[in-house]
C-alpha atoms as a PDB file:
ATOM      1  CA  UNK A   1      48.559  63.290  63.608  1.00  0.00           C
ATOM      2  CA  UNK A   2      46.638  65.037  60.861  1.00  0.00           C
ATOM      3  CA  UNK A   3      43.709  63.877  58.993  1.00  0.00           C
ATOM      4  CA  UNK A   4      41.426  65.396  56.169  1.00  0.00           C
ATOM      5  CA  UNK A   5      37.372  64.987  55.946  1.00  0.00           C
ATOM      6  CA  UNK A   6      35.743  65.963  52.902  1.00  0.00           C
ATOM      7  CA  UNK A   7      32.375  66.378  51.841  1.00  0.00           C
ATOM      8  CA  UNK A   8      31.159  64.407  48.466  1.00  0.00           C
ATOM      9  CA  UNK A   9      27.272  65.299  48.519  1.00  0.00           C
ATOM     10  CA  UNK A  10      24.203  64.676  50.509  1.00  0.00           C
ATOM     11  CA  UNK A  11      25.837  63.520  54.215  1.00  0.00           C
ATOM     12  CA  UNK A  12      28.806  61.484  52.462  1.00  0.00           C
ATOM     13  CA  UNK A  13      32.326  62.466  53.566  1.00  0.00           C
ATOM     14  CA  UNK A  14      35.662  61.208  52.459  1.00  0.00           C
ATOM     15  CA  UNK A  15      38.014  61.081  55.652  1.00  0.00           C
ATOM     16  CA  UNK A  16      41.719  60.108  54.407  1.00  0.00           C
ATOM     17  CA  UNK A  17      44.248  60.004  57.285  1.00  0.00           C
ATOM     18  CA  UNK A  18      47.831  61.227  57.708  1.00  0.00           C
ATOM     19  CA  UNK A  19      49.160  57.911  56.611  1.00  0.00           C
ATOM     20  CA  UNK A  20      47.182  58.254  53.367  1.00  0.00           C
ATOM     21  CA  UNK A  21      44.568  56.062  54.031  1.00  0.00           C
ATOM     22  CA  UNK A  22      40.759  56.761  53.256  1.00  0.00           C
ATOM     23  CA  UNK A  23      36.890  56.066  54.456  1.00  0.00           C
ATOM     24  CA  UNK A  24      33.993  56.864  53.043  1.00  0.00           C
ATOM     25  CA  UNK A  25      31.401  57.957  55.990  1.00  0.00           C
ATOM     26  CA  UNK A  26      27.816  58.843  54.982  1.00  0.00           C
ATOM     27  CA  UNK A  27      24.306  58.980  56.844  1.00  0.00           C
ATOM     28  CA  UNK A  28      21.076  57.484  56.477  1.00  0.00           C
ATOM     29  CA  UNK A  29      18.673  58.316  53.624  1.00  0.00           C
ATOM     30  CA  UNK A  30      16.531  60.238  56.513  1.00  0.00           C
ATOM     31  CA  UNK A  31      19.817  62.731  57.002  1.00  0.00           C
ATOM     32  CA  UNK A  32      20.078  63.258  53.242  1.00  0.00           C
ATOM     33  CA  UNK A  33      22.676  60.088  53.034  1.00  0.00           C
ATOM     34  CA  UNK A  34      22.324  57.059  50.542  1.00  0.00           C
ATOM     35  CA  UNK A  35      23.300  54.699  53.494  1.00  0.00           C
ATOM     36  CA  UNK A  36      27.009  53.986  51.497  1.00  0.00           C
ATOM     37  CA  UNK A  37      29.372  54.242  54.208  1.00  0.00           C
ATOM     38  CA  UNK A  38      30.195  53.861  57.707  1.00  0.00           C
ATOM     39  CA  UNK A  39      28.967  56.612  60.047  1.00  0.00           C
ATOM     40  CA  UNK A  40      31.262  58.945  62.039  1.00  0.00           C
ATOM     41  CA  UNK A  41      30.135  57.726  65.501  1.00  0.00           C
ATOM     42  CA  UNK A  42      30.884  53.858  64.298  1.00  0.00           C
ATOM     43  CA  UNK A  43      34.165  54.816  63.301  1.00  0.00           C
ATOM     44  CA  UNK A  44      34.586  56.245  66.699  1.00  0.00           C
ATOM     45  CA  UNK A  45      33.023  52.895  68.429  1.00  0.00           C
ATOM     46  CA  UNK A  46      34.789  50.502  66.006  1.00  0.00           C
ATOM     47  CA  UNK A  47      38.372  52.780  66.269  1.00  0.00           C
ATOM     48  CA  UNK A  48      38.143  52.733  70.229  1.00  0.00           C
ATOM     49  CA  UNK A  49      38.120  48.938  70.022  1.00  0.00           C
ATOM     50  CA  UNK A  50      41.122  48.619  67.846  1.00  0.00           C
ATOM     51  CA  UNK A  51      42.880  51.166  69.991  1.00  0.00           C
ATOM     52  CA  UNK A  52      42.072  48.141  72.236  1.00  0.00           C
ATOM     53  CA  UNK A  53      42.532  45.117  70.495  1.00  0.00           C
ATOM     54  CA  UNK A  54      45.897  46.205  69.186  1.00  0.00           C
ATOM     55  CA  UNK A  55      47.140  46.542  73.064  1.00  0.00           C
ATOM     56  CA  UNK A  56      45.745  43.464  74.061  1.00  0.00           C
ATOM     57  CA  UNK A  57      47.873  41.207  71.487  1.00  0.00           C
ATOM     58  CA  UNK A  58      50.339  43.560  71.536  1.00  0.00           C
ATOM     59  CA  UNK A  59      50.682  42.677  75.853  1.00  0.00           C
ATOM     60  CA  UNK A  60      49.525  39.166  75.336  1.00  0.00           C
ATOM     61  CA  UNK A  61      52.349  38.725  72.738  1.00  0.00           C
ATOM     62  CA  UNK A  62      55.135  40.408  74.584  1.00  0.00           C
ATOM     63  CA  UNK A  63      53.789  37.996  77.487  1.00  0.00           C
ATOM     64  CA  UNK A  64      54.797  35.155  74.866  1.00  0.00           C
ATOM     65  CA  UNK A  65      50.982  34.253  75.105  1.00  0.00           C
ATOM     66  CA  UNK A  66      50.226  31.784  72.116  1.00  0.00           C
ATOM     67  CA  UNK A  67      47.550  34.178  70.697  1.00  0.00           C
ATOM     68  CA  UNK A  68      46.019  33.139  67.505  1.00  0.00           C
ATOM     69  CA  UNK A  69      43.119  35.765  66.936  1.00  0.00           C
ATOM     70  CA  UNK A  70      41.354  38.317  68.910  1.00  0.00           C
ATOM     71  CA  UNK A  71      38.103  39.936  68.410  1.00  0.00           C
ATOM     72  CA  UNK A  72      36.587  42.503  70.254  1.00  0.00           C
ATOM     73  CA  UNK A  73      32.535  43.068  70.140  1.00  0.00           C
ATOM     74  CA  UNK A  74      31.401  45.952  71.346  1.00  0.00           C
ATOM     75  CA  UNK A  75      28.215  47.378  72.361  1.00  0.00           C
ATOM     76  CA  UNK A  76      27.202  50.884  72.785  1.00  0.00           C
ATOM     77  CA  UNK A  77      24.414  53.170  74.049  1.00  0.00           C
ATOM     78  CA  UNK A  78      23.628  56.653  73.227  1.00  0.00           C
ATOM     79  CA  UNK A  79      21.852  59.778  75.204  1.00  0.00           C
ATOM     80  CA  UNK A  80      18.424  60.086  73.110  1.00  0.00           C
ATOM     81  CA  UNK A  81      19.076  63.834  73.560  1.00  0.00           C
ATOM     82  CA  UNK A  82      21.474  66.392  71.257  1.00  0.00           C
ATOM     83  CA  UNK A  83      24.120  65.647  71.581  1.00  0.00           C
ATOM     84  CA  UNK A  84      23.815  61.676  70.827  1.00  0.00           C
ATOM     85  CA  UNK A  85      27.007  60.710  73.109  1.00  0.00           C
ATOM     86  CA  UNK A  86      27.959  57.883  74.173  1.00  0.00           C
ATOM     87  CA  UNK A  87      26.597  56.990  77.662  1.00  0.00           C
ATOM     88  CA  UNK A  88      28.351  53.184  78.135  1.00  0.00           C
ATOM     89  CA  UNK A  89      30.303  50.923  75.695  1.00  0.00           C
ATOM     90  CA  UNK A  90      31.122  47.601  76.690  1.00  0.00           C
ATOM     91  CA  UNK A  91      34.088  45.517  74.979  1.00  0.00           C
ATOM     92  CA  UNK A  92      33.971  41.919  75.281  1.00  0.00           C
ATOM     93  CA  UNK A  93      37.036  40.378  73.431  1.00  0.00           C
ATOM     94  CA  UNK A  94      37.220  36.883  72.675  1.00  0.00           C
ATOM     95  CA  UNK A  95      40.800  35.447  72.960  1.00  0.00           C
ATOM     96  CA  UNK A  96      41.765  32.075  70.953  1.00  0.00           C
ATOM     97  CA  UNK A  97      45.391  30.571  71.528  1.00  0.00           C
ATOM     98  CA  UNK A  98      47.080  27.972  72.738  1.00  0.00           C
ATOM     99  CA  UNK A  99      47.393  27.511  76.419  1.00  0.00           C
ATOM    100  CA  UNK A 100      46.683  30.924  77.121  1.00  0.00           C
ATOM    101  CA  UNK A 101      46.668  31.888  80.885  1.00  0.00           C
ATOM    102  CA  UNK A 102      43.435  33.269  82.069  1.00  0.00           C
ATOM    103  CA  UNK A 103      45.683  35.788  84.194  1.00  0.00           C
ATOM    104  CA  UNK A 104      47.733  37.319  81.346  1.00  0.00           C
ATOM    105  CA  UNK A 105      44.599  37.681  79.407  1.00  0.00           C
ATOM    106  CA  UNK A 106      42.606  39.838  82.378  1.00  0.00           C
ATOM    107  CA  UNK A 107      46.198  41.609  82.794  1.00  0.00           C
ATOM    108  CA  UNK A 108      46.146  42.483  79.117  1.00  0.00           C
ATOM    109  CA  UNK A 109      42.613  43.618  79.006  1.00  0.00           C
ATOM    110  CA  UNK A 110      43.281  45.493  82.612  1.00  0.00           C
ATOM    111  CA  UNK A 111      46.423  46.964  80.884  1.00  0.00           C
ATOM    112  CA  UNK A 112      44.685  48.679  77.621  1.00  0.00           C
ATOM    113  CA  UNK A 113      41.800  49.960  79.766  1.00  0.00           C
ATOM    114  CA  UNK A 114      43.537  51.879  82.304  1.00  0.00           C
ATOM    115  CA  UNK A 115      47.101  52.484  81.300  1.00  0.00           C
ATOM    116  CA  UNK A 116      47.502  52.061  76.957  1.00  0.00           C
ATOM    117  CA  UNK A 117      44.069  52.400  75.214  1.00  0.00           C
ATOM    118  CA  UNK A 118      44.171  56.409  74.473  1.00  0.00           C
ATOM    119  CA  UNK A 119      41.072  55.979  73.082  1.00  0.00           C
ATOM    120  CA  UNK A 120      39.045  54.368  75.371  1.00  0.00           C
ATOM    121  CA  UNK A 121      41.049  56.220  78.291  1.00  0.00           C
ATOM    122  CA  UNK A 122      40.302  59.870  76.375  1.00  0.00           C
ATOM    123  CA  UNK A 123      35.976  58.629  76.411  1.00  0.00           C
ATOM    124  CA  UNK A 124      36.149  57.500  79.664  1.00  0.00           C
ATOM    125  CA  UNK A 125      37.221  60.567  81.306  1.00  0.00           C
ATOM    126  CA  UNK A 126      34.722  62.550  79.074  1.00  0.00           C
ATOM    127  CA  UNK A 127      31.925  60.171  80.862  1.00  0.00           C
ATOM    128  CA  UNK A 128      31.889  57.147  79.040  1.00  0.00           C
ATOM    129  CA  UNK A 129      31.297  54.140  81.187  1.00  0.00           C
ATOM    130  CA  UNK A 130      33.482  51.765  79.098  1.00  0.00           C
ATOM    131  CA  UNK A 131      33.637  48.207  80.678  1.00  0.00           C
ATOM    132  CA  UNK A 132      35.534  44.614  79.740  1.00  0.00           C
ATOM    133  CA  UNK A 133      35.069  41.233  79.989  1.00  0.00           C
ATOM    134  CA  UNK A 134      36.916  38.464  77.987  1.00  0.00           C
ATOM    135  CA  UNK A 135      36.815  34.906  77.314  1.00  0.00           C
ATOM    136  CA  UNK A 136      39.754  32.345  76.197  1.00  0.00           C
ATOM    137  CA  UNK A 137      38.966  29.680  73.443  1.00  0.00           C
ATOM    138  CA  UNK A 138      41.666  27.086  72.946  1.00  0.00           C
ATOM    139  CA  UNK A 139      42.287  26.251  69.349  1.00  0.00           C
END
């Protein structure tokens, strides 16, 4: 996997991925940013729970689940000291299908969080208290 990150001015970066896909990433006007993009460590939080969400249909799906949409919120906190790391991140996904089992679904979140989910998996063993819950909403 390769990537590129370049830098456009102020704190604004251009990060374009192997696949040829790009991001504009810039800080706040207090870091010398114009506030116009998404910034690095919410590309980190946001990319962790698509590492996530993509494992959970993925399972639910092979488990011929009924799965109609998924989203993932997550919430994060930081260490107020240099380095800003993240301390805990908690993923709560929301599940909506039809008939879903309430099994499969904690089996698929189980699954991604301590077997598939690289990204989650790679934070948590640099500290990261990542944790999971999940609710089902029949549609």
């Amino acid at each position: 996997m390769k990537a590129t990150v370049r830098w456009v001015d102020g704190a604004m970066f251009v990060g374009e991925s192997g696949s040829g896909h790009a991001v504009v990433m810039d800080g706040p006007e207090s870091s010398g940013g114009r506030n116009l993009g998404i910034r690095p460590m919410e590309m980190l939080l946001i990319g962790t729970g698509g590492c996530s969400s993509f494992d959970v249909v993925s399972i639910l799906r092979k488990s011929r689940q009924d799965v109609v949409d998924c989203v993932a919120e997550l919430a994060a906190t930081r260490a107020d000291a240099t380095p800003a790391v993240f301390e805990t991140i908690h993923m709560h996904f929301k599940v909506s299908g039809r008939g879903l089992s309430e099994k499969q679904v904690e089996r698929a979140v189980e699954l991604s969080a301590d077997k598939y989910c690289s990204a989650s998996i790679m934070l948590g063993a640099a500290g990261v208290k990542i944790t999971h819950t999940f609710e089902i909403i029949e549609v």
